[in-house]
Protein backbone atom coordinates (compact mmCIF):
# COMPACT_ATOMS: atom_id res chain seq x y z
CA UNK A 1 14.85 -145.84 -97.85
CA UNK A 2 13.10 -142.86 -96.49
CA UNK A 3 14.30 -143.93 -92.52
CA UNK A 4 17.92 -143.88 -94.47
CA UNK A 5 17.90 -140.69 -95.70
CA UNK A 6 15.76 -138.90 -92.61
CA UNK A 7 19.02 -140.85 -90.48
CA UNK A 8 21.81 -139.50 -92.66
CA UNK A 9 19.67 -135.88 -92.45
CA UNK A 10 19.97 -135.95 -88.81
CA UNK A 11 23.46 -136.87 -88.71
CA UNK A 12 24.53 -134.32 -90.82
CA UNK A 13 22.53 -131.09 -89.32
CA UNK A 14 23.95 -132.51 -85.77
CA UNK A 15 27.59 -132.28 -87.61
CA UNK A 16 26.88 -128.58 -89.00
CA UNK A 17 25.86 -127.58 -85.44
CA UNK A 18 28.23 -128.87 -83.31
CA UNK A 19 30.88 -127.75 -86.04
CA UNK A 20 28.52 -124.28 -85.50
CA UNK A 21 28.93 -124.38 -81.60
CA UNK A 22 32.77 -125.31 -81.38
CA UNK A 23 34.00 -122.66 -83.98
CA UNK A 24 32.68 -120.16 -82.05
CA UNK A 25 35.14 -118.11 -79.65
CA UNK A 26 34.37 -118.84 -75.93
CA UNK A 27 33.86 -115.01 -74.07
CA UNK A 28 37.01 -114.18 -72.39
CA UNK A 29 36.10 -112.96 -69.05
CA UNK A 30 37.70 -110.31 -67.20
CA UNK A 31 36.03 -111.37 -63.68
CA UNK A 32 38.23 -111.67 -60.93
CA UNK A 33 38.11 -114.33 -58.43
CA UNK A 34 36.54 -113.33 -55.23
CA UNK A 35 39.58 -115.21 -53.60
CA UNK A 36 41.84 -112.87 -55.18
CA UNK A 37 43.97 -110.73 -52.85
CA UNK A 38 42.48 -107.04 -52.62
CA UNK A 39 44.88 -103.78 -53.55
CA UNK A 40 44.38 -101.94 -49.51
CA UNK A 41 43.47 -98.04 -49.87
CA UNK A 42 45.23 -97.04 -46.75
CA UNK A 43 43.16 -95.87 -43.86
CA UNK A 44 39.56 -97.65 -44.37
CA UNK A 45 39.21 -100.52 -41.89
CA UNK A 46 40.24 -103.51 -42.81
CA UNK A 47 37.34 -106.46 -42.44
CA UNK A 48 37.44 -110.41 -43.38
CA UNK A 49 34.87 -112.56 -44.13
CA UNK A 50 35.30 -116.00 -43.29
CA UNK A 51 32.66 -118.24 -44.73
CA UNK A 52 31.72 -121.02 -47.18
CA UNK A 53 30.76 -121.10 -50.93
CA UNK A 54 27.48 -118.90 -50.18
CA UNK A 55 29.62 -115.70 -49.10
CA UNK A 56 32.18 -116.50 -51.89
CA UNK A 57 28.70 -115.86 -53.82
CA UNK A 58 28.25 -112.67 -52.33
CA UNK A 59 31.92 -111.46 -51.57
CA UNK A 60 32.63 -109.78 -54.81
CA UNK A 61 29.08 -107.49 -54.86
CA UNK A 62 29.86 -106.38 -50.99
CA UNK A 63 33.41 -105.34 -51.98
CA UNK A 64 31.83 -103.03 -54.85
CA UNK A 65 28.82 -102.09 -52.33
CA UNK A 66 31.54 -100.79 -49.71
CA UNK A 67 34.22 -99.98 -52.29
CA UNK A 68 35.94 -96.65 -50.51
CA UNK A 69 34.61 -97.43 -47.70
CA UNK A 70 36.40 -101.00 -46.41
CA UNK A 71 39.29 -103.07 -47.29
CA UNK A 72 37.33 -105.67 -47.76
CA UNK A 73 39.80 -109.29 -47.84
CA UNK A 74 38.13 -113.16 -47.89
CA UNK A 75 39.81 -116.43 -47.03
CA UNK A 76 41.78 -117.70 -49.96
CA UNK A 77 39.40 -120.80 -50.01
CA UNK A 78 35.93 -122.32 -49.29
CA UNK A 79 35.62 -122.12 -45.61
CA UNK A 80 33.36 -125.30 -44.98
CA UNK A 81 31.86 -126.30 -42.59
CA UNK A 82 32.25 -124.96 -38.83
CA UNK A 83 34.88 -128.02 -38.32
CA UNK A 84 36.84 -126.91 -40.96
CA UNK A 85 36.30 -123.22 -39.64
CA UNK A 86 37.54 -124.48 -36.24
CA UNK A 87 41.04 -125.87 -37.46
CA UNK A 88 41.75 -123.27 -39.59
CA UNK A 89 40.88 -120.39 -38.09
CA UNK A 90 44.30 -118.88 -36.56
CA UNK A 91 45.83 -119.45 -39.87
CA UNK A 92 42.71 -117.80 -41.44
CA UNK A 93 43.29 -114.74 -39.16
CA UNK A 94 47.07 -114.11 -39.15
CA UNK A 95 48.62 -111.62 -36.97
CA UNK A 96 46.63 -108.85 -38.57
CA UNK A 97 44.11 -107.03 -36.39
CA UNK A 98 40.79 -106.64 -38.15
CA UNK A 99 38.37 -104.38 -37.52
CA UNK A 100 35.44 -106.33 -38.35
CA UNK A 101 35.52 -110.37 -39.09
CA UNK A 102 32.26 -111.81 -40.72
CA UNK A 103 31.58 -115.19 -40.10
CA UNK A 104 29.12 -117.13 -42.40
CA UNK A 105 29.89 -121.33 -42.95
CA UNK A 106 28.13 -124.14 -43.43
CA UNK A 107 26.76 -126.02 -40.16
C-alpha cells in the first residue's frame, strides 16, 4: 500500500512539473542569425569570411568588434570542409571585389 501511494506521489509531482515547465512562455529572442545579410555603411571595406560552423561561432562578436570599421558579410551557409570550400568558392565570392577574405573551414 505504501509503494502505491509513494507511485501515485511521484506521478503526480512529475504531472505538476511538467504542467509547471510547459506553461511557461519560451524567451523570444531578438538574435540575428550570423548568416543574415549585413545593412553596408558606405565607404568601410568590405571583408568576407568564408569558413565552417566555428567562424559562424565567432562571426557575429567580430562584426560588433569592428562595427564602423568593416562591412563585415559571411557565406549564407556552413562552409565545410575544404572540398566543399573548393566547389563553392566562385559562387561564394561573386563578382564583388573584397578587400579582405578570411578563410577558416574544416580540414
Amino acid at each position: 500500500m505504501q509503494t502505491l501511494r509513494n507511485l501515485i506521489l511521484a506521478a503526480m509531482l512529475s504531472i505538476i512539473f511538467l504542467t509547471l515547465g510547459g506553461a511557461q512562455e519560451k524567451k523570444k529572442t531578438n538574435r540575428v542569425s550570423p548568416m543574415t545579410p549585413i545593412e553596408e555603411v558606405a565607404g568601410l571595406p568590405n571583408v568576407l569570411i568564408i569558413g565552417d560552423s566555428i567562424s559562424i561561432g565567432y562571426t557575429l562578436p567580430a562584426r560588433a568588434l569592428l562595427k564602423d570599421k568593416v562591412n563585415l558579410h559571411r557565406i549564407p551557409t556552413n562552409g565545410g570542409p575544404t572540398t566543399k570550400g573548393i566547389a563553392e568558392i566562385e559562387k561564394w565570392l561573386g563578382k564583388r571585389k573584397w578587400d579582405l577574405i578570411h578563410f577558416n573551414w574544416g580540414l
